[in-house]
C-alpha atoms as a PDB file:
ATOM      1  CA  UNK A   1     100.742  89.128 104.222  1.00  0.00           C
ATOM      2  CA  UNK A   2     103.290  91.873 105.288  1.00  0.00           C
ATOM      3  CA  UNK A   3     102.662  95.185 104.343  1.00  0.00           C
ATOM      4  CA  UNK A   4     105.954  95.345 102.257  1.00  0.00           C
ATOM      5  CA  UNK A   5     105.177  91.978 100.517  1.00  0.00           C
ATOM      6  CA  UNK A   6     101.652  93.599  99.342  1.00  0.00           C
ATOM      7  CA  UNK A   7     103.973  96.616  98.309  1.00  0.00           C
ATOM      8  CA  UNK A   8     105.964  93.951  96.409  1.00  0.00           C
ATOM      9  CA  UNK A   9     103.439  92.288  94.842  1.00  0.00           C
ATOM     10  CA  UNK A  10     101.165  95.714  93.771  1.00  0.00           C
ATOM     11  CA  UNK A  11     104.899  97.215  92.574  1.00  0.00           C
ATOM     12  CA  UNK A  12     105.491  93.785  90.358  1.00  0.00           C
ATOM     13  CA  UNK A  13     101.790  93.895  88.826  1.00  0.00           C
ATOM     14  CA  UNK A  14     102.482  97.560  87.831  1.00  0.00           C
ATOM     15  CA  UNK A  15     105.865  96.706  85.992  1.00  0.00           C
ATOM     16  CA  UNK A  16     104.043  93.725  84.226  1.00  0.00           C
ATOM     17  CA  UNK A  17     101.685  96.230  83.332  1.00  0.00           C
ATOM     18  CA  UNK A  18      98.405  94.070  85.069  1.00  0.00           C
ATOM     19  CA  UNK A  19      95.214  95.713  86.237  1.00  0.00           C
ATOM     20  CA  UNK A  20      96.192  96.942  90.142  1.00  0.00           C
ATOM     21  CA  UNK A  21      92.745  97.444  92.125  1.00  0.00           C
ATOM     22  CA  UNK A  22      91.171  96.545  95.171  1.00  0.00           C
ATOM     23  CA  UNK A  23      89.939  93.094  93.347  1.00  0.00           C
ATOM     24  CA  UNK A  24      93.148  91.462  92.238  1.00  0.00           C
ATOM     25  CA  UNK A  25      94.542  92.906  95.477  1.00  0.00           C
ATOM     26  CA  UNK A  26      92.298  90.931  97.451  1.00  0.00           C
ATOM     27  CA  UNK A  27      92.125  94.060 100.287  1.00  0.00           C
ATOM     28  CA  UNK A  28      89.277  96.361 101.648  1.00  0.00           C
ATOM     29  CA  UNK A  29      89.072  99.806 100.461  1.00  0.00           C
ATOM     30  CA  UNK A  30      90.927 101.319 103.019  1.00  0.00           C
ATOM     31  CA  UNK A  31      93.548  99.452 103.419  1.00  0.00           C
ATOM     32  CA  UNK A  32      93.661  99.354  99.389  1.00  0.00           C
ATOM     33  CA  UNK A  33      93.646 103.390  99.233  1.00  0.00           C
ATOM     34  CA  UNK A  34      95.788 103.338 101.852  1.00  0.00           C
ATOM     35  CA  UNK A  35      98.422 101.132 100.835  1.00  0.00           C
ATOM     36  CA  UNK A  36      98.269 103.271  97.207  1.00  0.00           C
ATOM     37  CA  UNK A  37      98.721 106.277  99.370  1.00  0.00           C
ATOM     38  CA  UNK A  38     101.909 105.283 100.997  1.00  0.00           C
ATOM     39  CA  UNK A  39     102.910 104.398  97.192  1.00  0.00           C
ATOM     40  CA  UNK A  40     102.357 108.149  95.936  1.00  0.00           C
ATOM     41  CA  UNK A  41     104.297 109.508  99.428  1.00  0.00           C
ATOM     42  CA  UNK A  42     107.130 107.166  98.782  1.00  0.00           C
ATOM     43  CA  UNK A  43     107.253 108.298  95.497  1.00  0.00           C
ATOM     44  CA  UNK A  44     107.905 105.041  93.778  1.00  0.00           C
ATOM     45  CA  UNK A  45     104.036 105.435  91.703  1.00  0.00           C
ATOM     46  CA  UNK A  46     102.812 108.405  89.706  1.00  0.00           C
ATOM     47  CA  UNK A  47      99.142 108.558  87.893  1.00  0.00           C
ATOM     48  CA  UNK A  48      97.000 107.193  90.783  1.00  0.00           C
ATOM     49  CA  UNK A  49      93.949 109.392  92.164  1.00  0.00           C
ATOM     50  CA  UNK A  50      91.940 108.414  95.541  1.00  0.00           C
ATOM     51  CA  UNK A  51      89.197 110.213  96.929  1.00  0.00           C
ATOM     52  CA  UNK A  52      87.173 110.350  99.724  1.00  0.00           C
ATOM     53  CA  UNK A  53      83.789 111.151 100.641  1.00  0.00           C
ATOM     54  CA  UNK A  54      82.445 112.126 103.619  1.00  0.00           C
ATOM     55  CA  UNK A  55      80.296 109.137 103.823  1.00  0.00           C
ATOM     56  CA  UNK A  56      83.138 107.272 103.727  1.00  0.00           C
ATOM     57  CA  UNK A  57      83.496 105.859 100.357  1.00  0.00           C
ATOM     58  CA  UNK A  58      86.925 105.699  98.842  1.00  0.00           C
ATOM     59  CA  UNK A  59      87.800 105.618  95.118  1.00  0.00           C
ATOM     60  CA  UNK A  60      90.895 105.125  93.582  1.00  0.00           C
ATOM     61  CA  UNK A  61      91.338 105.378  89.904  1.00  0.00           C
ATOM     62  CA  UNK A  62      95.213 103.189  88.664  1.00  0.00           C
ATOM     63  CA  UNK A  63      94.388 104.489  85.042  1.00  0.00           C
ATOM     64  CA  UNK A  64      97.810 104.983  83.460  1.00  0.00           C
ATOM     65  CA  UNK A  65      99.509 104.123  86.678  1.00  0.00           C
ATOM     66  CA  UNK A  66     103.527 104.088  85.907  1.00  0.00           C
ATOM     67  CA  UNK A  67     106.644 103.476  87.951  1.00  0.00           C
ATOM     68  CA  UNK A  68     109.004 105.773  89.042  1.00  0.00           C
ATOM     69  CA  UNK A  69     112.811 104.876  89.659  1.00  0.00           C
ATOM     70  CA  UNK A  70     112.091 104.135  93.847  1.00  0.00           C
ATOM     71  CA  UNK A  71     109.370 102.044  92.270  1.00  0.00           C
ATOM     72  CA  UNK A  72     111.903  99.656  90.044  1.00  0.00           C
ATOM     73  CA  UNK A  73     114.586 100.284  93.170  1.00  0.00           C
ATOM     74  CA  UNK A  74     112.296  99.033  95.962  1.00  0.00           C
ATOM     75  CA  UNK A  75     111.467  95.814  93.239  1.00  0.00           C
ATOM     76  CA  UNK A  76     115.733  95.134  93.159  1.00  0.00           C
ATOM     77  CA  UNK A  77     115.813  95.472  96.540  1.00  0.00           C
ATOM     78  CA  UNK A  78     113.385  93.218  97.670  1.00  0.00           C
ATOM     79  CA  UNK A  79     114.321  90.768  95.105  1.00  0.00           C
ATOM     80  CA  UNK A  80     118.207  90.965  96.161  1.00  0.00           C
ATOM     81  CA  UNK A  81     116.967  90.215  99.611  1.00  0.00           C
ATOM     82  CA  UNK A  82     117.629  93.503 100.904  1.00  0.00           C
ATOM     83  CA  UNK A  83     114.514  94.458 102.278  1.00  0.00           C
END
């Protein structure tokens, strides 16, 4: 799956307010943490927290996770066939 279909399909299960982790996702941790990261840059997600360890382990918490207005404009977008 394309990186901006996984964007598309993590956006939609936020709006339908669905659990969003690494499980339903169906990705490994990194790419999971990093795909959330490129959420919180873009700024179309607000409430998520990932950390790192040194070891390596990655944790990201989607408590309370909400969408911001690029959120619901990159879901009409896609949907309109724009992107």
């Amino acid at each position: 799956m394309e990186e901006k279909e996984k964007i598309y399909a993590i956006l939609k299960r936020i709006e339908a307010e669905q659990a969003v982790n690494q499980e339903v996702t169906e990705l490994e941790a990194e790419a999971f943490a990093d795909i959330m990261e490129e959420l919180i840059d873009s700024r179309m997600v607000e409430n998520i927290k990932i950390s790192r360890s040194g070891s390596g382990i990655v944790t990201v918490r989607t408590t309370d996770i909400k969408l911001t207005r690029r959120g619901h404009d990159f879901i009409l977008l896609k949907e309109s066939g724009r992107i």
